[in-house]
C-alpha atoms as a PDB file:
ATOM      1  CA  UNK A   1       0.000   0.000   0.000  1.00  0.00           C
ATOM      2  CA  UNK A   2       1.255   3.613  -0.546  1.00  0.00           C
ATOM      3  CA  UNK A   3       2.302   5.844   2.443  1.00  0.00           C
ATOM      4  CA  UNK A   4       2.694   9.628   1.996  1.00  0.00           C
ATOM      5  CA  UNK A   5       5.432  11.043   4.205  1.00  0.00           C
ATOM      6  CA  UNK A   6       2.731  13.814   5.160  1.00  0.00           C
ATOM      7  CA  UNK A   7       1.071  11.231   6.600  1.00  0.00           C
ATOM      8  CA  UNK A   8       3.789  10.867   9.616  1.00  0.00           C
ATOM      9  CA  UNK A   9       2.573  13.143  12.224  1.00  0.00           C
ATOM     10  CA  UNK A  10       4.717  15.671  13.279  1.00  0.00           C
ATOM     11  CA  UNK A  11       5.703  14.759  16.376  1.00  0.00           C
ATOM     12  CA  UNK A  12       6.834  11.778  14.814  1.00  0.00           C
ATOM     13  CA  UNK A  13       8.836  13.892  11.845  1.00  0.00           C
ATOM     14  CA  UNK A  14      10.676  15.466  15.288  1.00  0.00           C
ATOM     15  CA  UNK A  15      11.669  11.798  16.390  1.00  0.00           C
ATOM     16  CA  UNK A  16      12.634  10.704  12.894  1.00  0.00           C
ATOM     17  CA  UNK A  17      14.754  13.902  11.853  1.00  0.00           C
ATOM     18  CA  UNK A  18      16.500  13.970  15.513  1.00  0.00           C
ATOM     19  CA  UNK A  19      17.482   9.580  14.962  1.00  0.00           C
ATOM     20  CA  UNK A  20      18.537  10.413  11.437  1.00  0.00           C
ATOM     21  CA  UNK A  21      20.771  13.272  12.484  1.00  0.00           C
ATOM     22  CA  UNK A  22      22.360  11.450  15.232  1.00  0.00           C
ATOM     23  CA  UNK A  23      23.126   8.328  12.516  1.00  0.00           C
ATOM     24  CA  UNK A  24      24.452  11.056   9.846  1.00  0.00           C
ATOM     25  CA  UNK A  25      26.548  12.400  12.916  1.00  0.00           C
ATOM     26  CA  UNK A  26      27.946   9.147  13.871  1.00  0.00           C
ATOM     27  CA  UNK A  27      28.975   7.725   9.669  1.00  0.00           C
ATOM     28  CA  UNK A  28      30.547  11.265   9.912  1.00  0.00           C
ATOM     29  CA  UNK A  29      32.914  10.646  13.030  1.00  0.00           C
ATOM     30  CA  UNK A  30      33.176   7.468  11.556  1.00  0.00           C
ATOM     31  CA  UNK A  31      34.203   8.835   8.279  1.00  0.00           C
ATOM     32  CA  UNK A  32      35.792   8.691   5.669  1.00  0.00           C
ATOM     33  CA  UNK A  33      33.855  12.529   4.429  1.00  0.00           C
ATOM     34  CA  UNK A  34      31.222  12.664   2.249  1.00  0.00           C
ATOM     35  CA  UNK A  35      30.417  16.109   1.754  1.00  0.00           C
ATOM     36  CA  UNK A  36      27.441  15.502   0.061  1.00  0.00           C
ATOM     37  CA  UNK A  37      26.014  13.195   2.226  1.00  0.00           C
ATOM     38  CA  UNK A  38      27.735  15.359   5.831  1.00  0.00           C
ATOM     39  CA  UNK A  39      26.027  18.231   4.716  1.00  0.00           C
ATOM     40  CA  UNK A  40      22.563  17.316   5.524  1.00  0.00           C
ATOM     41  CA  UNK A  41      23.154  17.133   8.891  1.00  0.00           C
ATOM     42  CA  UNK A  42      22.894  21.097   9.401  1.00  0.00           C
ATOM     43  CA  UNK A  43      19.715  20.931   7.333  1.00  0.00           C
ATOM     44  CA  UNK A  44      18.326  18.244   9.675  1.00  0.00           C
ATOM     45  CA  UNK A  45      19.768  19.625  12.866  1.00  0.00           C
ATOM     46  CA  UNK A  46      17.596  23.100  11.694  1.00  0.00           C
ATOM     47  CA  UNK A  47      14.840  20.928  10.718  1.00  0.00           C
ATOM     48  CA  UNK A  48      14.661  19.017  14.172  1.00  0.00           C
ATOM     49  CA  UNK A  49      15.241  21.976  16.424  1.00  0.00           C
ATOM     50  CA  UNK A  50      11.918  23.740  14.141  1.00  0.00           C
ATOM     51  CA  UNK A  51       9.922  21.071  14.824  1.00  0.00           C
ATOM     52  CA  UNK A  52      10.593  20.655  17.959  1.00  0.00           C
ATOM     53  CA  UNK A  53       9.788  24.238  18.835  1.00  0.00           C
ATOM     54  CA  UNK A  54       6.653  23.841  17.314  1.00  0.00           C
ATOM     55  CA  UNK A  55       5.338  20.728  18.866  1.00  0.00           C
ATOM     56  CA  UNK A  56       6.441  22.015  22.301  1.00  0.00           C
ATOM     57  CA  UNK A  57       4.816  25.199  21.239  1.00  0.00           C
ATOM     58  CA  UNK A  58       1.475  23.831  20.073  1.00  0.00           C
ATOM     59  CA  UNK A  59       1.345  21.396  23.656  1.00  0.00           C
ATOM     60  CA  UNK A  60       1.865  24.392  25.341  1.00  0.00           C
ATOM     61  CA  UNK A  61      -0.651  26.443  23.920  1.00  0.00           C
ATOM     62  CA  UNK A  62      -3.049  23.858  24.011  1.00  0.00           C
ATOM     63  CA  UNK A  63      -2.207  23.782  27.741  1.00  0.00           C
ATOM     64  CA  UNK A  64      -2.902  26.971  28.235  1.00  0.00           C
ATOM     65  CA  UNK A  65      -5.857  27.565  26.109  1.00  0.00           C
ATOM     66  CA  UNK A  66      -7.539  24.170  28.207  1.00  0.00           C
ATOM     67  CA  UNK A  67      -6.913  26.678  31.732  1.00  0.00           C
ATOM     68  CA  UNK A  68      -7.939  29.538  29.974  1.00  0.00           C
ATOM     69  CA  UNK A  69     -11.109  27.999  28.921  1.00  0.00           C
ATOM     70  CA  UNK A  70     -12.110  26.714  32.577  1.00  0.00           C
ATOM     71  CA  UNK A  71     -11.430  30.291  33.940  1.00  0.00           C
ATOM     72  CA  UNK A  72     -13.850  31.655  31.316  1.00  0.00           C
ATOM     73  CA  UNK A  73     -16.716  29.088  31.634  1.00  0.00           C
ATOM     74  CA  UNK A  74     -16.150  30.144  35.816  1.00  0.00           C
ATOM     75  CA  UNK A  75     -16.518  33.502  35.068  1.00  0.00           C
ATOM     76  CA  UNK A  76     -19.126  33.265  32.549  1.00  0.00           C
ATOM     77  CA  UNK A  77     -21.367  30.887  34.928  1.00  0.00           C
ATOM     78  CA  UNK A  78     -20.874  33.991  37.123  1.00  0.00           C
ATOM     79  CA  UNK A  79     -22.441  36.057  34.507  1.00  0.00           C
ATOM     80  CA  UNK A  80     -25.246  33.879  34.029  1.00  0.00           C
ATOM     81  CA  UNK A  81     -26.222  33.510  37.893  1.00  0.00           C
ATOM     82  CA  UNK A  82     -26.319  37.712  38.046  1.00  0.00           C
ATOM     83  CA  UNK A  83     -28.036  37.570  34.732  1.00  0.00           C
ATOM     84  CA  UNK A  84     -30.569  35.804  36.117  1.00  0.00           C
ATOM     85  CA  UNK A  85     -30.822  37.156  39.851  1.00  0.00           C
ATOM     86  CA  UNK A  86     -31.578  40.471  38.156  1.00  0.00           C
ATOM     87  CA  UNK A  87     -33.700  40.454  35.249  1.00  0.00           C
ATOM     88  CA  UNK A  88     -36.135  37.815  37.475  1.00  0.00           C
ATOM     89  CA  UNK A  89     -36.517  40.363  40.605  1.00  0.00           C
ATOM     90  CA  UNK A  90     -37.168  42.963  37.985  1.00  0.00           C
ATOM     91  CA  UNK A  91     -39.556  40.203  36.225  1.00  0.00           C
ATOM     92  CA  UNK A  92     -41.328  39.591  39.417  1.00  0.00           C
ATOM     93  CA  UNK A  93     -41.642  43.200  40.733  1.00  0.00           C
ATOM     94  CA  UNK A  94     -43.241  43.823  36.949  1.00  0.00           C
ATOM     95  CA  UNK A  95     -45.969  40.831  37.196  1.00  0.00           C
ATOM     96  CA  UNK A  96     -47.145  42.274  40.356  1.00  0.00           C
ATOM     97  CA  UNK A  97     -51.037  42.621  40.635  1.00  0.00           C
ATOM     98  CA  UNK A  98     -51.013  45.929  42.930  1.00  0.00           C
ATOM     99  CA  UNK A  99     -48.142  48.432  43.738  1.00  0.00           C
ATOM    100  CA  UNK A 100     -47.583  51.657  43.606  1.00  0.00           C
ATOM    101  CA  UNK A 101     -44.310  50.508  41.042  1.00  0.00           C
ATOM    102  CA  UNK A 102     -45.976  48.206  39.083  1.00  0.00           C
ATOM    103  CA  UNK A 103     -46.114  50.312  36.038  1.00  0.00           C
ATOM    104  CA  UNK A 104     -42.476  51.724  36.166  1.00  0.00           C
ATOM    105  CA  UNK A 105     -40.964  48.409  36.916  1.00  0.00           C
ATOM    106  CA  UNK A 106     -42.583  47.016  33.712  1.00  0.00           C
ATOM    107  CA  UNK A 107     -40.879  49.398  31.901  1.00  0.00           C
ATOM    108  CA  UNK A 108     -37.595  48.717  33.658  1.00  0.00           C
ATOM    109  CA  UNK A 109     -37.845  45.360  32.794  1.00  0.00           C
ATOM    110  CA  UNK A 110     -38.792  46.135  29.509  1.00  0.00           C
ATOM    111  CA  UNK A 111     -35.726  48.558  28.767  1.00  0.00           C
ATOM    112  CA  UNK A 112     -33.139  46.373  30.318  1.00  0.00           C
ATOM    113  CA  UNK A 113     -34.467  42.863  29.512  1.00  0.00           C
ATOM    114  CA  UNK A 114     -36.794  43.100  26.121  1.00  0.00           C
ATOM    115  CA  UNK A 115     -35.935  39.614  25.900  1.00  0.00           C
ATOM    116  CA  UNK A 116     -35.791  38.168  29.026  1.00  0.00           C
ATOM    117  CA  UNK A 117     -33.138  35.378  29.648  1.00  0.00           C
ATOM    118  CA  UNK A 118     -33.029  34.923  25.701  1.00  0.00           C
ATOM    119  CA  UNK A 119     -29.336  35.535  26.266  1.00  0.00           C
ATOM    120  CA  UNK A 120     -28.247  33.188  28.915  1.00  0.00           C
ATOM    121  CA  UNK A 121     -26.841  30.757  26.335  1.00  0.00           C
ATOM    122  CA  UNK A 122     -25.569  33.357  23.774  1.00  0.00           C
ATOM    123  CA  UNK A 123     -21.543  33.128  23.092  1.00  0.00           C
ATOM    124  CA  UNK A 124     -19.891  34.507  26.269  1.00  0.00           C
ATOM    125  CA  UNK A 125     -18.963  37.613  23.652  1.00  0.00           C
ATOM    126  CA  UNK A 126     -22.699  38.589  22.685  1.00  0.00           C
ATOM    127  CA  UNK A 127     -24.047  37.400  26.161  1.00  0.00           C
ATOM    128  CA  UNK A 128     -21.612  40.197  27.729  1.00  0.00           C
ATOM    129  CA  UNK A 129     -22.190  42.913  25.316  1.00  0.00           C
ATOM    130  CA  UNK A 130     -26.156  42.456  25.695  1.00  0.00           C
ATOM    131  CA  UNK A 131     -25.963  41.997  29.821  1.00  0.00           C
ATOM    132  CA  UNK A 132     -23.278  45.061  30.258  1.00  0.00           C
ATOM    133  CA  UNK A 133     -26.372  46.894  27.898  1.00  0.00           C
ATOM    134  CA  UNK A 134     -28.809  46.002  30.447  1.00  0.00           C
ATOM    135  CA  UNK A 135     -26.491  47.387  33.059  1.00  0.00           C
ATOM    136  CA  UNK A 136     -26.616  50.607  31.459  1.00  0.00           C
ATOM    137  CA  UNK A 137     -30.260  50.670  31.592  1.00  0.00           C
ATOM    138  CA  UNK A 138     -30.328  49.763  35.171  1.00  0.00           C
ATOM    139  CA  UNK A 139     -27.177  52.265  36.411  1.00  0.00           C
ATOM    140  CA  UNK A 140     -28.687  55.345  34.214  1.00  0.00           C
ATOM    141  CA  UNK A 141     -30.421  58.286  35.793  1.00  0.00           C
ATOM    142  CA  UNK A 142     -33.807  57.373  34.381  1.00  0.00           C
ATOM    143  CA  UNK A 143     -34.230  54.393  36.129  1.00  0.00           C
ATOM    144  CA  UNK A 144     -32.252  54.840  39.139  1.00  0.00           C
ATOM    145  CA  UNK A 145     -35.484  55.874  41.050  1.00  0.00           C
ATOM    146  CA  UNK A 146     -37.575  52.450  39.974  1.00  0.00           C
ATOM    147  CA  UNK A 147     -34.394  50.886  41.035  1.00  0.00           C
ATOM    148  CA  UNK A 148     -33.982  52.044  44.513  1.00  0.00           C
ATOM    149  CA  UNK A 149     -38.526  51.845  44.934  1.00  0.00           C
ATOM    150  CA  UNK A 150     -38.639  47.918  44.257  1.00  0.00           C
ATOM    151  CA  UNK A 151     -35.605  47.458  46.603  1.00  0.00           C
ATOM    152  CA  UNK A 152     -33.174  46.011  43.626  1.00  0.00           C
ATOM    153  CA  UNK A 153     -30.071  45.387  45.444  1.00  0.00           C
ATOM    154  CA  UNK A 154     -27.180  47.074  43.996  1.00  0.00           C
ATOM    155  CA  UNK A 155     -24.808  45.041  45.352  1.00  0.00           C
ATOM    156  CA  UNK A 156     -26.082  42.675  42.785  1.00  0.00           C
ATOM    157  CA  UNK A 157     -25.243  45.238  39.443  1.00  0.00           C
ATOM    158  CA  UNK A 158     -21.816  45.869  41.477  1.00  0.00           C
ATOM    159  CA  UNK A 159     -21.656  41.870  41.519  1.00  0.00           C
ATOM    160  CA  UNK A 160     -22.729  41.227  38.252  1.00  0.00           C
ATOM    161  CA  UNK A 161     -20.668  44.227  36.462  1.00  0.00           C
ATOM    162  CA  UNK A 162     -17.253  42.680  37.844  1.00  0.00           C
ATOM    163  CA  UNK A 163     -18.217  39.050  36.764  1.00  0.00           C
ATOM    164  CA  UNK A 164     -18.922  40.891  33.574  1.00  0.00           C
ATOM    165  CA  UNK A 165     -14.996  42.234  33.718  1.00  0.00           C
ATOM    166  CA  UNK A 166     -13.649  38.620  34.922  1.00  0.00           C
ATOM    167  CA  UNK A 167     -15.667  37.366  31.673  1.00  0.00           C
ATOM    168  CA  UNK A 168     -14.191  39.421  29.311  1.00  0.00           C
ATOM    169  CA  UNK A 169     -10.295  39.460  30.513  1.00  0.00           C
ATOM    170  CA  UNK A 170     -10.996  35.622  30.753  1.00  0.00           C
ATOM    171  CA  UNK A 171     -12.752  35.791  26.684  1.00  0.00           C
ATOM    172  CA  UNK A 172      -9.208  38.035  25.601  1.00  0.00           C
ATOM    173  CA  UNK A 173      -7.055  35.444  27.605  1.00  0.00           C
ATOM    174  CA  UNK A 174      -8.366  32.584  25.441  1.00  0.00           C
ATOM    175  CA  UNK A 175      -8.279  34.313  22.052  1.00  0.00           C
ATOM    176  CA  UNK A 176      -4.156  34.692  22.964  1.00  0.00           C
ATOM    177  CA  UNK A 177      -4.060  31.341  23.158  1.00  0.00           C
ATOM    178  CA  UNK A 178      -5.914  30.747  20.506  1.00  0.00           C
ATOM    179  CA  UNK A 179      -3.669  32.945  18.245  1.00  0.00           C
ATOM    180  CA  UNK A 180      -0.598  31.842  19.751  1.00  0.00           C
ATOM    181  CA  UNK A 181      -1.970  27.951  18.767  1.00  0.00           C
ATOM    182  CA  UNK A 182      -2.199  28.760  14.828  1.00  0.00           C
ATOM    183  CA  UNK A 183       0.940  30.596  15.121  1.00  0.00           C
ATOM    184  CA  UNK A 184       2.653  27.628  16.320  1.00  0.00           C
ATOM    185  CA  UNK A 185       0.711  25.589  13.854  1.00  0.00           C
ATOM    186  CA  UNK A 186       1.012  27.229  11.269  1.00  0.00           C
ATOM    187  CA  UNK A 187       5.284  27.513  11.800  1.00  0.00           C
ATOM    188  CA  UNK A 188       5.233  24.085  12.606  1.00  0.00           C
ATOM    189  CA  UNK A 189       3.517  22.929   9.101  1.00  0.00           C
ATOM    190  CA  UNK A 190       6.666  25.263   7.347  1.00  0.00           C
ATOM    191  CA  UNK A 191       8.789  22.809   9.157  1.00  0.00           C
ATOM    192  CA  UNK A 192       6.823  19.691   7.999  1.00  0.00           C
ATOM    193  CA  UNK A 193       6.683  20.894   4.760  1.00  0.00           C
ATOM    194  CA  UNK A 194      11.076  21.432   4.464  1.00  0.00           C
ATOM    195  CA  UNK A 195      10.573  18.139   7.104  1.00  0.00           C
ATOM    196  CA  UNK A 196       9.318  16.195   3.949  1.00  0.00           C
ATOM    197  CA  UNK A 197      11.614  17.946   0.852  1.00  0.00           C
ATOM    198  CA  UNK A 198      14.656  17.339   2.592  1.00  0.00           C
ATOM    199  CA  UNK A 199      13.624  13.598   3.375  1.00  0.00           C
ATOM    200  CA  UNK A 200      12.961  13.251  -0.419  1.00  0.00           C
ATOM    201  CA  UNK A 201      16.000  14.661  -1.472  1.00  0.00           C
ATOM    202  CA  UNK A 202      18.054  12.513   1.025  1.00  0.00           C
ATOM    203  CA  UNK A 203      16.243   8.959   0.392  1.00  0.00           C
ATOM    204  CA  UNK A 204      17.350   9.845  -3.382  1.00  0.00           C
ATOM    205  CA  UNK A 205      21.134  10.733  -2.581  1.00  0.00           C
ATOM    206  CA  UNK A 206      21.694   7.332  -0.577  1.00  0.00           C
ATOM    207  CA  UNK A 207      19.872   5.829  -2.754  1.00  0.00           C
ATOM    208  CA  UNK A 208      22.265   6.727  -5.279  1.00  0.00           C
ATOM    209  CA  UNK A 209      25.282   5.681  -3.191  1.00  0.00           C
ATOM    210  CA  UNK A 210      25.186   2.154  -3.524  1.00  0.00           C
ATOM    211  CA  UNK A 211      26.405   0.650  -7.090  1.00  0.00           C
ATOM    212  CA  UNK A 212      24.363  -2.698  -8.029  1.00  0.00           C
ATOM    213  CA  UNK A 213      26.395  -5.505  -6.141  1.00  0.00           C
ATOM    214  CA  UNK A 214      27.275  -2.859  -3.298  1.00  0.00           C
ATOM    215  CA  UNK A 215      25.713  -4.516  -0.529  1.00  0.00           C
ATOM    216  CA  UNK A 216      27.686  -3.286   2.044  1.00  0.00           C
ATOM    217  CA  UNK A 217      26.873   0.505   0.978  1.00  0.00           C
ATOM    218  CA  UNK A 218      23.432  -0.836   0.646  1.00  0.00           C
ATOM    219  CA  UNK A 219      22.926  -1.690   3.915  1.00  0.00           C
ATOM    220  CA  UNK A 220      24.907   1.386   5.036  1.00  0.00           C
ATOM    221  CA  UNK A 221      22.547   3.249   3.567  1.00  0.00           C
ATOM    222  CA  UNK A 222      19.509   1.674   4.876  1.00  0.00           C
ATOM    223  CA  UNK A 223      20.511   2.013   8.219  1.00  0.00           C
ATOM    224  CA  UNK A 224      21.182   5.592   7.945  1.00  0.00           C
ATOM    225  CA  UNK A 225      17.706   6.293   7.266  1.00  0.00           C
ATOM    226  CA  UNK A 226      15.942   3.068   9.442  1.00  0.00           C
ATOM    227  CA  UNK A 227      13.927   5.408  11.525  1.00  0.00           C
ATOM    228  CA  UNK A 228      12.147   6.961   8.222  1.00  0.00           C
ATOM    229  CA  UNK A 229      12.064   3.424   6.353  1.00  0.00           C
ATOM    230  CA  UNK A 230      10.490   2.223   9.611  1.00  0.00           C
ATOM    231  CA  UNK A 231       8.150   4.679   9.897  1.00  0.00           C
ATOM    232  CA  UNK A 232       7.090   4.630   6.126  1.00  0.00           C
ATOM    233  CA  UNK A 233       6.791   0.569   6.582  1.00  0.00           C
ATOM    234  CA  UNK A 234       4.394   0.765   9.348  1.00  0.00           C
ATOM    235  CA  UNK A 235       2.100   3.551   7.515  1.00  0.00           C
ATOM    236  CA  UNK A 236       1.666   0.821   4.870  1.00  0.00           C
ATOM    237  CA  UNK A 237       0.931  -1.888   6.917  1.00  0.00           C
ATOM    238  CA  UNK A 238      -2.026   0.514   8.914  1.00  0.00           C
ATOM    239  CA  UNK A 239      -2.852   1.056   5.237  1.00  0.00           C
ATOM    240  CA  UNK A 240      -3.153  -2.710   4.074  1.00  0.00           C
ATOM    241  CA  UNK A 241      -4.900  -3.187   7.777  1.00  0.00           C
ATOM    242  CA  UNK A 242      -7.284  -0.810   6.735  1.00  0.00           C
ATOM    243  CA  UNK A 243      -8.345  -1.984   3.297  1.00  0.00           C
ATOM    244  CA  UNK A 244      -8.165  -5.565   4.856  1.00  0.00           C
ATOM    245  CA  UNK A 245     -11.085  -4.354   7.258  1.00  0.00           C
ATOM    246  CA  UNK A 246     -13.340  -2.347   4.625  1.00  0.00           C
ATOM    247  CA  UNK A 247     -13.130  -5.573   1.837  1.00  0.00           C
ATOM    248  CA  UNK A 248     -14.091  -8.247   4.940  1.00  0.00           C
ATOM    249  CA  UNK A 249     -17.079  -5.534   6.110  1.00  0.00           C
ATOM    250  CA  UNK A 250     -17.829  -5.569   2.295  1.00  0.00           C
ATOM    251  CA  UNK A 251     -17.673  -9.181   2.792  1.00  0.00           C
ATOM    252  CA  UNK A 252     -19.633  -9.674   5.649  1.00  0.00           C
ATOM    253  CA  UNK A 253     -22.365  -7.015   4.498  1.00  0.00           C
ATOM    254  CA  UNK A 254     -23.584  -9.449   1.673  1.00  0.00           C
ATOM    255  CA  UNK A 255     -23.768 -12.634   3.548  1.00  0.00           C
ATOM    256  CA  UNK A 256     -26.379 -14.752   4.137  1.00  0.00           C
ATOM    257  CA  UNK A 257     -28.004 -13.880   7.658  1.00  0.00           C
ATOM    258  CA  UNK A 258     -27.253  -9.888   7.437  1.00  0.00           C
ATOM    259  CA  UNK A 259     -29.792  -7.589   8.140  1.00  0.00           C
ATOM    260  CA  UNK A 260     -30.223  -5.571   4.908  1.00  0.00           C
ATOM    261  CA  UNK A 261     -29.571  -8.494   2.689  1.00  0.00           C
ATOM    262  CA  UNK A 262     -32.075 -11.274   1.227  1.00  0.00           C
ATOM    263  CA  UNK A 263     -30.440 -13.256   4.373  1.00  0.00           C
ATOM    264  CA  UNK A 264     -31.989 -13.985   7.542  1.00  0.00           C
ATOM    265  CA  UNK A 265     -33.578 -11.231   9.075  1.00  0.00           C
ATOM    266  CA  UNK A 266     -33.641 -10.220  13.313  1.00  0.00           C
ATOM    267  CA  UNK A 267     -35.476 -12.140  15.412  1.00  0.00           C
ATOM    268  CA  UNK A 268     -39.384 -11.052  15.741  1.00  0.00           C
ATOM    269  CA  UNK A 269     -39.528  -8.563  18.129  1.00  0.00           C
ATOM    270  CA  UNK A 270     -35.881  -7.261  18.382  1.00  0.00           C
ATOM    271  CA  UNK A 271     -33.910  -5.474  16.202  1.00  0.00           C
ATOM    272  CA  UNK A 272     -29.874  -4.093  15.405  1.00  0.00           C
ATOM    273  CA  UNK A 273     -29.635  -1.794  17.789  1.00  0.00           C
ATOM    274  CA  UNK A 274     -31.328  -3.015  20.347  1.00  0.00           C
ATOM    275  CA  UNK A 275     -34.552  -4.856  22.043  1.00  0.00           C
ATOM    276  CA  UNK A 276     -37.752  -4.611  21.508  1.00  0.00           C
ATOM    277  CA  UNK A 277     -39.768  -1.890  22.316  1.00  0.00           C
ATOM    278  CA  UNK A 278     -36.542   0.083  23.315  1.00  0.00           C
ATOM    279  CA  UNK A 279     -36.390   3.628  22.734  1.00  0.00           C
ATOM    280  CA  UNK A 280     -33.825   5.659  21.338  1.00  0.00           C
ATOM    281  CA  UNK A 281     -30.565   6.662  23.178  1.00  0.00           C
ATOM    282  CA  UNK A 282     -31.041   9.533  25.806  1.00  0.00           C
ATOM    283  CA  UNK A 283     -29.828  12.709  24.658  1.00  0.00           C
ATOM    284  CA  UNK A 284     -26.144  13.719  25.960  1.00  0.00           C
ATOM    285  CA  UNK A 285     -25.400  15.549  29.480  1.00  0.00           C
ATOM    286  CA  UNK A 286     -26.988  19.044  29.151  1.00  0.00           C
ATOM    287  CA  UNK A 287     -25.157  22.145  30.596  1.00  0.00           C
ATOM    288  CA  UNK A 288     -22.303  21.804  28.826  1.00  0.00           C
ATOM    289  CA  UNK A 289     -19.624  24.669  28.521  1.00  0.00           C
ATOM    290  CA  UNK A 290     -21.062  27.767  25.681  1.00  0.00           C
ATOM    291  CA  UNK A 291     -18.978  28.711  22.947  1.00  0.00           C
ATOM    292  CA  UNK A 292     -16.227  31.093  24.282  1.00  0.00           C
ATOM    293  CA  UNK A 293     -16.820  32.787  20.483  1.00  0.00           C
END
């Protein structure tokens, strides 16, 4: 089966380039020269040291970006719990049947909430622009009398405007990260890419070494590169693994007996997926993190 060098992951090009160099380095000590042959092992010793920057680089990031992202959905579950303490004692005050404040609190609500917890589950970006615009409403002049009438605790807009600002430095935090993963991706692809060009062009030159009949040059050569030939020889037998699985479920799809087929069919009833009268699978875990974008 064929196997792409781009298929080696790049971790993997790291190991390969840093075994290769060390086997160029020791032929060299070894000698006798070979210019042509020595001088790839600046190339890979460049090549190695980029990808290695780059890995380390994109487990870092990742690293942070995963402690960035539990700060913000803390923060942001902040936002939500304020969000809610506030627009539902304005709610209530609103839906009261007699008051003095009934009518101005229905317009408070109505300025600062026109759509209610609609928002809860917006990105954490939109959910914070539309809850610090509901602050406004609340904090401004025109309201501040309704405010202080229904008893609205402003220790709660204090509350809720600083998980607002622990929000967004957490939101700003994790688009770093974010940018500092593609940088490191997309150096570290650069790297793959001169990774796979200078593999090609050295599988070629000690290929070339070896004169028909050399076998000792042959087998020089073929342990100077045994950590790519390695590599490439298990990337075809995952290949031939693979096609070996899809032609025996091809196989197995058209027997006798398969449900689908003119075969036998499922017991009366059961089924596939499951026994009778089951239902369908519950649906996942709700309450899972928003989209920090």
């Amino acid at each position: 089966m064929a196997a792409n060098l781009n298929q080696i992951p790049r971790a993997d090009k790291r190991d390969i380039a840093q075994k290769v160099l060390a086997n160029l380095k020791a032929r060299a000590k070894k000698g006798p020269k070979e210019p042509a042959l020595d001088d790839y092992t600046d190339e890979l010793d460049d090549i190695a040291g980029a990808l290695e920057t780059h890995v380390a680089g994109n487990v870092l990031a990742d690293a942070q970006r995963t402690a960035r992202l539990a700060r913000l959905d803390a923060a942001d579950d902040q936002v939500d719990t304020w969000y809610r303490h506030v627009e539902s004692y304005a709610f209530v005050e609103s839906r009261r049947r007699t008051g003095p404040h009934v009518g101005v609190s229905l317009a408070l609500h109505e300025a600062a909430f026109p759509d209610g917890l609609e928002h809860v589950d917006d990105p954490v970006a939109d959910e914070n622009r539309l809850c610090r615009d509901s602050l406004s409403v609340l904090r401004s002049p025109e309201h501040a009398a309704t405010v202080k009438a229904i008893g609205l605790p402003v220790v709660w807009l204090d509350n809720w405007g600083k998980a607002l600002d622990e929000s967004d430095a957490a939101f700003n935090e994790v688009e770093k990260a974010r940018k500092a993963k593609k940088v490191a991706v997309g150096l570290g692809r650069d790297a793959e890419a001169e990774w796979v060009e200078t593999m090609v062009r050295l599988r070629r030159y000690v290929g070339s070494r070896a004169k028909r009949g050399d076998t000792a040059r042959t087998a020089e050569g073929k342990e100077l590169l045994s950590p790519l030939l390695d590599a490439m020889a298990r990337l075809r037998t995952g290949a031939a693994s693979r096609a070996t699985r899809r032609e025996n479920a091809k196989g197995d799809a058209g027997a006798p007996g398969t449900p689908g087929t003119d075969g036998a069919q499922p017991a009366a009833g059961g089924s596939a997926g499951g026994s009778a009268g089951g239902s369908a699978a519950p649906p996942g875990p709700s309450g899972e993190p928003k989209s920090p974008g």
